[in-house]
Protein backbone atom coordinates (compact mmCIF):
# COMPACT_ATOMS: atom_id res chain seq x y z
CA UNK A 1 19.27 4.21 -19.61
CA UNK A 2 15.89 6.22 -18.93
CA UNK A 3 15.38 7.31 -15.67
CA UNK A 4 13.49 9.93 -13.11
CA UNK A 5 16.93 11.43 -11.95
CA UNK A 6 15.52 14.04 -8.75
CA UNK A 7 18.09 16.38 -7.95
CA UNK A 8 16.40 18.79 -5.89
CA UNK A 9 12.59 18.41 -3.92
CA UNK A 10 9.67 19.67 -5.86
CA UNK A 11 6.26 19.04 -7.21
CA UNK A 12 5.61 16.33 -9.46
CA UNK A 13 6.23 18.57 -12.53
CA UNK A 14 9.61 18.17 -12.07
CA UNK A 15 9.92 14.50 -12.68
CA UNK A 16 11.92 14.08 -16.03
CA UNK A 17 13.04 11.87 -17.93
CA UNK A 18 17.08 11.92 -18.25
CA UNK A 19 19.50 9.22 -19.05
CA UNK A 20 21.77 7.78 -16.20
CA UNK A 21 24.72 4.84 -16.18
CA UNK A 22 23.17 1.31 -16.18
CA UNK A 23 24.22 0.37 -12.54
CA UNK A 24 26.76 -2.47 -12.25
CA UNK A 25 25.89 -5.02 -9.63
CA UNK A 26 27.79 -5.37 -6.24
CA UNK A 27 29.18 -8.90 -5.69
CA UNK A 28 25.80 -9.85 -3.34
CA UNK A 29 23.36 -7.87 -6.24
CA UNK A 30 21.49 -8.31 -9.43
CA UNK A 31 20.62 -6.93 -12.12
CA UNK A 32 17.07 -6.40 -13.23
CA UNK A 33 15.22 -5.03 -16.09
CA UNK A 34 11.82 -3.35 -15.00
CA UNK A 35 9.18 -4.19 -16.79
CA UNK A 36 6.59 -2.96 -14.63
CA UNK A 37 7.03 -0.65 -11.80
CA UNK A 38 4.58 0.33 -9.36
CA UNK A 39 3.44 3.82 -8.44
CA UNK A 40 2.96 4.50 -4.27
CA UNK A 41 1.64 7.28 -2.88
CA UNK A 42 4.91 7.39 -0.40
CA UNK A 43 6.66 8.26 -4.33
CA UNK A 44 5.00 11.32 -4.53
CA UNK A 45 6.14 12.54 -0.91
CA UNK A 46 9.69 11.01 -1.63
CA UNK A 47 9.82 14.28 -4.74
CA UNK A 48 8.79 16.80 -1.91
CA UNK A 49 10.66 15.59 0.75
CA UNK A 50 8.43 15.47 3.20
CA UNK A 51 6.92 14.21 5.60
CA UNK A 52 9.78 11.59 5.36
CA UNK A 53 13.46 12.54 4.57
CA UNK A 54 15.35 10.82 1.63
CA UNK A 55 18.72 12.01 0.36
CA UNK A 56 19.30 13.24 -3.31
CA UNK A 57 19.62 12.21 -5.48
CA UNK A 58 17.56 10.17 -5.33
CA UNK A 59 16.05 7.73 -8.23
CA UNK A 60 12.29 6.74 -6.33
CA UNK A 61 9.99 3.78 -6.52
CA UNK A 62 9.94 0.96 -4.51
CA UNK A 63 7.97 -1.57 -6.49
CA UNK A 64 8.45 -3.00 -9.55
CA UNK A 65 8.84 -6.35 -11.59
CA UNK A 66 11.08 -7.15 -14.29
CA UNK A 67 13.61 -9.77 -15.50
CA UNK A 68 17.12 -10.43 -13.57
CA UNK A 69 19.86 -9.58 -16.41
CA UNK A 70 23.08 -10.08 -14.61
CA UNK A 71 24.52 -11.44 -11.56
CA UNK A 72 26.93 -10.53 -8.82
CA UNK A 73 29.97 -12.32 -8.27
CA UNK A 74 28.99 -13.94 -5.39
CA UNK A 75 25.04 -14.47 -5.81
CA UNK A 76 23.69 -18.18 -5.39
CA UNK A 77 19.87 -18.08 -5.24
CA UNK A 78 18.76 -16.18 -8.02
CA UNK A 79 19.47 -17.00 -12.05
CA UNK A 80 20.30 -14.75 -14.63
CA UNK A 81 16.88 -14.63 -17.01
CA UNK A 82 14.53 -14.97 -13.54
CA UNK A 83 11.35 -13.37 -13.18
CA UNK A 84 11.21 -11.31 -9.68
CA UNK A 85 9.59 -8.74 -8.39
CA UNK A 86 10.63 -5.68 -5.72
CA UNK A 87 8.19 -4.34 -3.12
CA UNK A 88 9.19 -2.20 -0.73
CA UNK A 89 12.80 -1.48 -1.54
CA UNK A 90 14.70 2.06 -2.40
CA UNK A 91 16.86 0.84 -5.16
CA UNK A 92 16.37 3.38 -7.96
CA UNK A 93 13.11 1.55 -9.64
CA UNK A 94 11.94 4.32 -11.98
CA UNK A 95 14.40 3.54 -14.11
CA UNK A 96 15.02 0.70 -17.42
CA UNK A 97 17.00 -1.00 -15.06
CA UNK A 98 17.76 -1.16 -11.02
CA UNK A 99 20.01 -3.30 -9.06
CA UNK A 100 19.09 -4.67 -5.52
CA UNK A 101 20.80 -7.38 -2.91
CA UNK A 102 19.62 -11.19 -3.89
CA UNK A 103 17.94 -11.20 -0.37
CA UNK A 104 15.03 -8.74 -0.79
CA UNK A 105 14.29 -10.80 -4.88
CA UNK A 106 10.80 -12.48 -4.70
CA UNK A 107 10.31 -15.01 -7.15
CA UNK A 108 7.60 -14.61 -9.86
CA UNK A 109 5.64 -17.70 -10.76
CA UNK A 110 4.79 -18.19 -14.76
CA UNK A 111 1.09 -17.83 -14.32
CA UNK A 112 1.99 -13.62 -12.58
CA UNK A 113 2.22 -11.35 -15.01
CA UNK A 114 4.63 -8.34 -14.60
CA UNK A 115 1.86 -5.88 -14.62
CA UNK A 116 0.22 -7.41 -11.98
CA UNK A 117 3.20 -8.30 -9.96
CA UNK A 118 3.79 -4.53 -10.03
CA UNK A 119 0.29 -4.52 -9.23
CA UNK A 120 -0.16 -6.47 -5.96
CA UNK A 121 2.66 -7.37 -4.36
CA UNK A 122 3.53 -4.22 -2.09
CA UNK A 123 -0.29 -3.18 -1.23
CA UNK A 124 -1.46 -7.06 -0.88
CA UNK A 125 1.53 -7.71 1.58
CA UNK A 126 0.30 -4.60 3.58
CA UNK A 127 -3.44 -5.70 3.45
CA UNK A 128 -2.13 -9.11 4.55
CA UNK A 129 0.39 -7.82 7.34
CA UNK A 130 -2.80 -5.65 8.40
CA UNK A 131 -5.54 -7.96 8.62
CA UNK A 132 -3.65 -11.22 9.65
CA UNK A 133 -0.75 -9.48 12.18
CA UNK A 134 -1.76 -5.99 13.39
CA UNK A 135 -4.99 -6.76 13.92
CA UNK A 136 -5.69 -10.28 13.21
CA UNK A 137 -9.90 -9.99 11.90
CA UNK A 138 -11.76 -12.47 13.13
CA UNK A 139 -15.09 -14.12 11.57
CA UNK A 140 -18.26 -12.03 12.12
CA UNK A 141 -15.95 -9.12 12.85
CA UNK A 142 -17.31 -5.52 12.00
CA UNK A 143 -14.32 -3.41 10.53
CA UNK A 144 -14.31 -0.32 9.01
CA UNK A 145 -11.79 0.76 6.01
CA UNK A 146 -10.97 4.19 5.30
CA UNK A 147 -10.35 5.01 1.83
CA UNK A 148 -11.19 1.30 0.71
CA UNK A 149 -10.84 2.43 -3.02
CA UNK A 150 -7.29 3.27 -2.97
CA UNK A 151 -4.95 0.07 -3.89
CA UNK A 152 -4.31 -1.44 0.04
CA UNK A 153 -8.29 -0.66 0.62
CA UNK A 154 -9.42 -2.61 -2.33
CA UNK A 155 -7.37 -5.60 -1.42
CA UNK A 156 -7.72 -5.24 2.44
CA UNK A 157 -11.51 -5.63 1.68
CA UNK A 158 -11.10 -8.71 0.09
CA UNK A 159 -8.61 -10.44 2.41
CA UNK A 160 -11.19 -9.07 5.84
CA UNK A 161 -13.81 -10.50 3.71
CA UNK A 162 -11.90 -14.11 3.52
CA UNK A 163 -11.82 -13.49 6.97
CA UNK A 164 -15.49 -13.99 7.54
CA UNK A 165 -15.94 -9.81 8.71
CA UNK A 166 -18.56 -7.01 7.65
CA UNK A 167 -16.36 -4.32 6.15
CA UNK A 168 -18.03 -0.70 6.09
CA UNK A 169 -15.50 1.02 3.40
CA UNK A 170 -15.07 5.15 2.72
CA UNK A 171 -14.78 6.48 -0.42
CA UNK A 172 -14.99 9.95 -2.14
CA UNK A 173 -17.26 9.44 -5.07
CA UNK A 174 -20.52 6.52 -5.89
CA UNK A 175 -17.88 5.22 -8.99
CA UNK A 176 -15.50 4.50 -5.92
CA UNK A 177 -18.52 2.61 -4.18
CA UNK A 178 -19.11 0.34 -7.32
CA UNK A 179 -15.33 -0.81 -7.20
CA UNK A 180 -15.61 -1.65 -3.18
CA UNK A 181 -19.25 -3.44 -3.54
CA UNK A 182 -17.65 -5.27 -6.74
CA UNK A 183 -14.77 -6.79 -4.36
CA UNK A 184 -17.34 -7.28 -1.30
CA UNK A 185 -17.77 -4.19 0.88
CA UNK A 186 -20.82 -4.63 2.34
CA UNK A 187 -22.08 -0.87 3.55
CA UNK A 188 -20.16 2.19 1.46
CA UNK A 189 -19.88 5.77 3.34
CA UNK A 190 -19.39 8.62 0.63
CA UNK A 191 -17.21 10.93 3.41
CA UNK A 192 -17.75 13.76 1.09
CA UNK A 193 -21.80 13.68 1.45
CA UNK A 194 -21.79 11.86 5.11
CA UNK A 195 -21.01 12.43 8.54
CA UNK A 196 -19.04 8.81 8.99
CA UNK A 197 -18.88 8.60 12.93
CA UNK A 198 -22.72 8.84 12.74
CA UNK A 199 -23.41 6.77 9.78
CA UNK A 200 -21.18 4.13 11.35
CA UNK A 201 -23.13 4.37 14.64
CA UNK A 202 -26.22 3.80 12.72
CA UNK A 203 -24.76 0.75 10.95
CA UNK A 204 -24.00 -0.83 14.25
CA UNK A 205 -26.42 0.12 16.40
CA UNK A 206 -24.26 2.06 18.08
CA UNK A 207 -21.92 -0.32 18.91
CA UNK A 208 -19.17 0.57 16.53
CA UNK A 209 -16.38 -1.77 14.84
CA UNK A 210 -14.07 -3.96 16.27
CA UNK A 211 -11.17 -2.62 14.28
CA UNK A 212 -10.53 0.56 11.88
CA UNK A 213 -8.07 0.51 9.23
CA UNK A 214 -6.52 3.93 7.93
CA UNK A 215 -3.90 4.74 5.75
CA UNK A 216 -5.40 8.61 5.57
CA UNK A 217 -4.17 10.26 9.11
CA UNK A 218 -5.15 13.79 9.67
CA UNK A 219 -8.50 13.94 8.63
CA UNK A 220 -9.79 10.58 9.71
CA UNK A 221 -7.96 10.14 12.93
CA UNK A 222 -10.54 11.54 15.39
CA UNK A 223 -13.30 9.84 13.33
CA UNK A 224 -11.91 6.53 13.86
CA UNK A 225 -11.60 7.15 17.69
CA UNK A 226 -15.08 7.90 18.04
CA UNK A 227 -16.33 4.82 16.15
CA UNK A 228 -14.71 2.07 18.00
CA UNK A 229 -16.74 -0.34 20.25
CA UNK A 230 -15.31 -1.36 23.68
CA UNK A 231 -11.67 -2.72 23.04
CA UNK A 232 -11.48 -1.68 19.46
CA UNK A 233 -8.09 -1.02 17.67
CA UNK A 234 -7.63 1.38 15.45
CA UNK A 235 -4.24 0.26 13.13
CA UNK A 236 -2.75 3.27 11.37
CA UNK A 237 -0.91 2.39 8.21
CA UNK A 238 0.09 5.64 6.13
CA UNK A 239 -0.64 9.43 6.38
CA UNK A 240 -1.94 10.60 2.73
CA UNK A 241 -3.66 13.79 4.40
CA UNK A 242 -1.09 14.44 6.72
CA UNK A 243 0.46 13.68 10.21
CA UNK A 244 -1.66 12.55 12.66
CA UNK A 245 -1.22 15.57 15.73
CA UNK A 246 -0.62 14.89 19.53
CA UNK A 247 -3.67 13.81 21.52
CA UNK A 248 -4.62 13.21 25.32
CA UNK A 249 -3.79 9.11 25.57
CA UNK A 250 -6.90 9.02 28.12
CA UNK A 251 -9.50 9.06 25.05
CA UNK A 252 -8.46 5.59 24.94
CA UNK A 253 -9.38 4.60 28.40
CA UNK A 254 -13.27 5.31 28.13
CA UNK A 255 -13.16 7.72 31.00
CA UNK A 256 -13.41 10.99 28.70
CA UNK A 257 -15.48 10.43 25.70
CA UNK A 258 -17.44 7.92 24.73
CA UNK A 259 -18.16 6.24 28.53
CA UNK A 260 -18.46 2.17 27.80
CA UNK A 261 -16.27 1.88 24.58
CA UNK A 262 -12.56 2.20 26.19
CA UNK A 263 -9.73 -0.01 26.30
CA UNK A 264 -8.65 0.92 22.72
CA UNK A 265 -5.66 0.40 21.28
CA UNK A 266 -3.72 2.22 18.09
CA UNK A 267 -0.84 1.04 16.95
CA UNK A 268 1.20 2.13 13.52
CA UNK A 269 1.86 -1.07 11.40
CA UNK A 270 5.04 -0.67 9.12
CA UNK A 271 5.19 -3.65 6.25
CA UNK A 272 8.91 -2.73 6.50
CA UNK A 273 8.57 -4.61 9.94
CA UNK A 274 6.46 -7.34 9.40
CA UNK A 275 9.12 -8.53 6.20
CA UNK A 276 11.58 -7.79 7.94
CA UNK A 277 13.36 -10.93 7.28
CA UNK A 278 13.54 -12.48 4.25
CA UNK A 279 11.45 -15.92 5.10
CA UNK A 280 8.46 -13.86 6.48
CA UNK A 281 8.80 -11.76 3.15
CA UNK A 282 8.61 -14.93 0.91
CA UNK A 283 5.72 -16.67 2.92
CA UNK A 284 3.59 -13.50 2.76
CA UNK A 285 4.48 -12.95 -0.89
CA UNK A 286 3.74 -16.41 -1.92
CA UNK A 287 0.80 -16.35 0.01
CA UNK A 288 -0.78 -12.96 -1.92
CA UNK A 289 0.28 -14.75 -5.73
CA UNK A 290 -1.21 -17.57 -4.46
CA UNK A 291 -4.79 -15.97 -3.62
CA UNK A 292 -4.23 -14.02 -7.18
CA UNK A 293 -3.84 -17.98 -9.38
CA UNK A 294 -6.44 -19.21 -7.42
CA UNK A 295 -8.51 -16.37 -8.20
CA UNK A 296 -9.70 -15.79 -4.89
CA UNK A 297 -7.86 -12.00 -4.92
CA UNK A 298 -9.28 -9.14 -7.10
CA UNK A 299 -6.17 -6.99 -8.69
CA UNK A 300 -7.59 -3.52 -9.58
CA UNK A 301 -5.57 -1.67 -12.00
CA UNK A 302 -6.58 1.77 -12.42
CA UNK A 303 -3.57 3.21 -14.98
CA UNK A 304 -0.71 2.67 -16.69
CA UNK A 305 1.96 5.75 -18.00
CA UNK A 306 4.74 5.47 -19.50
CA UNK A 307 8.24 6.88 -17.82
CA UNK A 308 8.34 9.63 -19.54
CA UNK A 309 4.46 10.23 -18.23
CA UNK A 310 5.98 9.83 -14.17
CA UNK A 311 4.78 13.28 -13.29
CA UNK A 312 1.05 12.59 -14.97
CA UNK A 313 1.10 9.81 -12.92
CA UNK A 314 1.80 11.43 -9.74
CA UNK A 315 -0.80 14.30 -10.51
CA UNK A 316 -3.04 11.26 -11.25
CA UNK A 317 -2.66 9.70 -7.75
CA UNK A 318 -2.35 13.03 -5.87
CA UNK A 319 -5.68 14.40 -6.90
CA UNK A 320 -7.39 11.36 -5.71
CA UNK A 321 -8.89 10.24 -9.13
CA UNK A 322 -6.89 6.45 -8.96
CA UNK A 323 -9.46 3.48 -7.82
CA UNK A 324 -6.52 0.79 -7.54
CA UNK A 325 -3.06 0.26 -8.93
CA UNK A 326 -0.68 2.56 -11.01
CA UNK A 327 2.15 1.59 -13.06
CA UNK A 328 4.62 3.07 -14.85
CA UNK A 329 5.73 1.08 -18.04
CA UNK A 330 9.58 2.04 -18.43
């Protein structure tokens, strides 16, 4: 079968194209064909091999949807011929074909396409764990979302929205801003023309938010500090610009810095611990395709390559130019 085969970290130039066994199901496994596999930015520090370590080789992805094909011995709740989908699992997905453990299967319904399966299912579990868990928004709520474009942003939006909150939303570029007003943002900071701690202050009156989400890290971590009202949270979700460094725990407390906005709170909120088990992955998964047939849940896809195309796709998401989902079409 087709797969990206990495044998040694590198750039994303060196994602290829070679062929590779079809795996053969453990007794507790199945077999799926991928039909649609989604591209995440952790992919494209997987190939580098940093900032988290992965062992080679190593076939990435971990998202995609497809068609189960064949069966362990000893599986009981999935068919062969099932739609299901993968999010969040490292079991060689850009490839034809992957094999994972029945547990971590999510069921497709008819009306979910593959594509958008592949689309939503990883980045709208994260925007729900986020918004409902980490910090639960609550109506009339101010939040702000850093890089709101990107796919969690874009569907984090929505979901605080549903919430009843304001959501102030950063972005790079005024196409960017179009895609976050489309899907309800209500105020838009271009970081790349703006000072955001002030604009924020202005927004607020100089209160600031109740809660800042950011999957960015390095670049937006002080920001977010400063623009936090009185028992604010800041929830940190990924680190696209780079670890976050060491700082002085009494910025939270209100006694340095901003005097009359302490008591905050950051926390780092892992999906891989909210779906943890398998019954709180299903609820949250059904709960996302639910909001998608009912219409209520805007899926942004911004590309689609081909397998052979892995390493334009990485370039694609690395240089900032995605506004949504990418998938790779194997």
């Amino acid at each position: 079968m087709n797969a990206i085969n990495i044998t040694a970290f590198s750039d994303a130039d060196s994602l290829r194209v070679s062929q590779v066994p079809i795996p053969v199901p453990k007794a507790n496994e199945v077999l799926v064909r991928n039909y649609a596999i989604g591209v995440n930015f952790v992919d494209t520090q997987h190939h580098k091999g940093k900032p988290y370590p992965v062992k080679l080789p190593l076939i990435p992805g971990i998202e995609a949807a497809g068609e189960v094909v064949a069966l362990g011995q000893k599986v009981t709740n999935v068919s062969k011929g099932q739609r299901i989908a993968i999010a969040g699992q490292m079991v060689g997905i850009y490839a034809e074909y992957c094999v994972c453990p029945e547990d971590v299967v999510i069921p497709l319904p008819d009306e979910i396409s593959y594509e958008q399966a592949a689309s939503v299912l990883l980045q709208g579990m994260t925007a729900h764990a986020l918004s409902h868990e980490a910090y639960a928004i609550q109506a009339r709520d101010t939040v702000l979302i850093q890089a709101a474009a990107g796919g969690v942003g874009l569907l984090l939006t929505q979901m605080a929205k549903m919430r009843g909150a304001k959501v102030i939303g950063t972005c790079s570029t005024s196409e960017k801003a179009m895609k976050i007003r489309a899907v309800g943002g209500d105020d838009i900071i271009l970081y790349t023309k703006n000072d955001v701690v002030k604009e924020v202050l202005q927004l607020t009156d100089g209160a600031g938010v109740h809660a800042v989400f950011d999957g960015v890290g390095k670049t937006t971590f002080d920001a977010g500090l400063e623009v936090l009202r009185a028992k604010g949270s800041m929830v940190i979700y990924g680190l696209t610009s780079g670890n976050i460094p060491s700082f002085d725990i009494n910025r939270l407390s209100g006694i340095t810095g901003n005097s009359g906005r302490g008591c905050l709170s950051v926390m780092w909120a892992s999906l891989s611990i909210y779906n943890a088990y398998q019954e709180d992955r299903l609820k949250r998964a059904q709960t996302v395709l639910g909001w998608v047939k009912e219409g209520l849940l805007t899926i942004n896809i911004s590309d689609q390559f081909s397998l052979d195309q892995a390493s334009k796709a990485h370039h694609f998401l690395e240089s900032r130019q995605a506004i949504g989902k990418v998938l790779l079409i194997p």
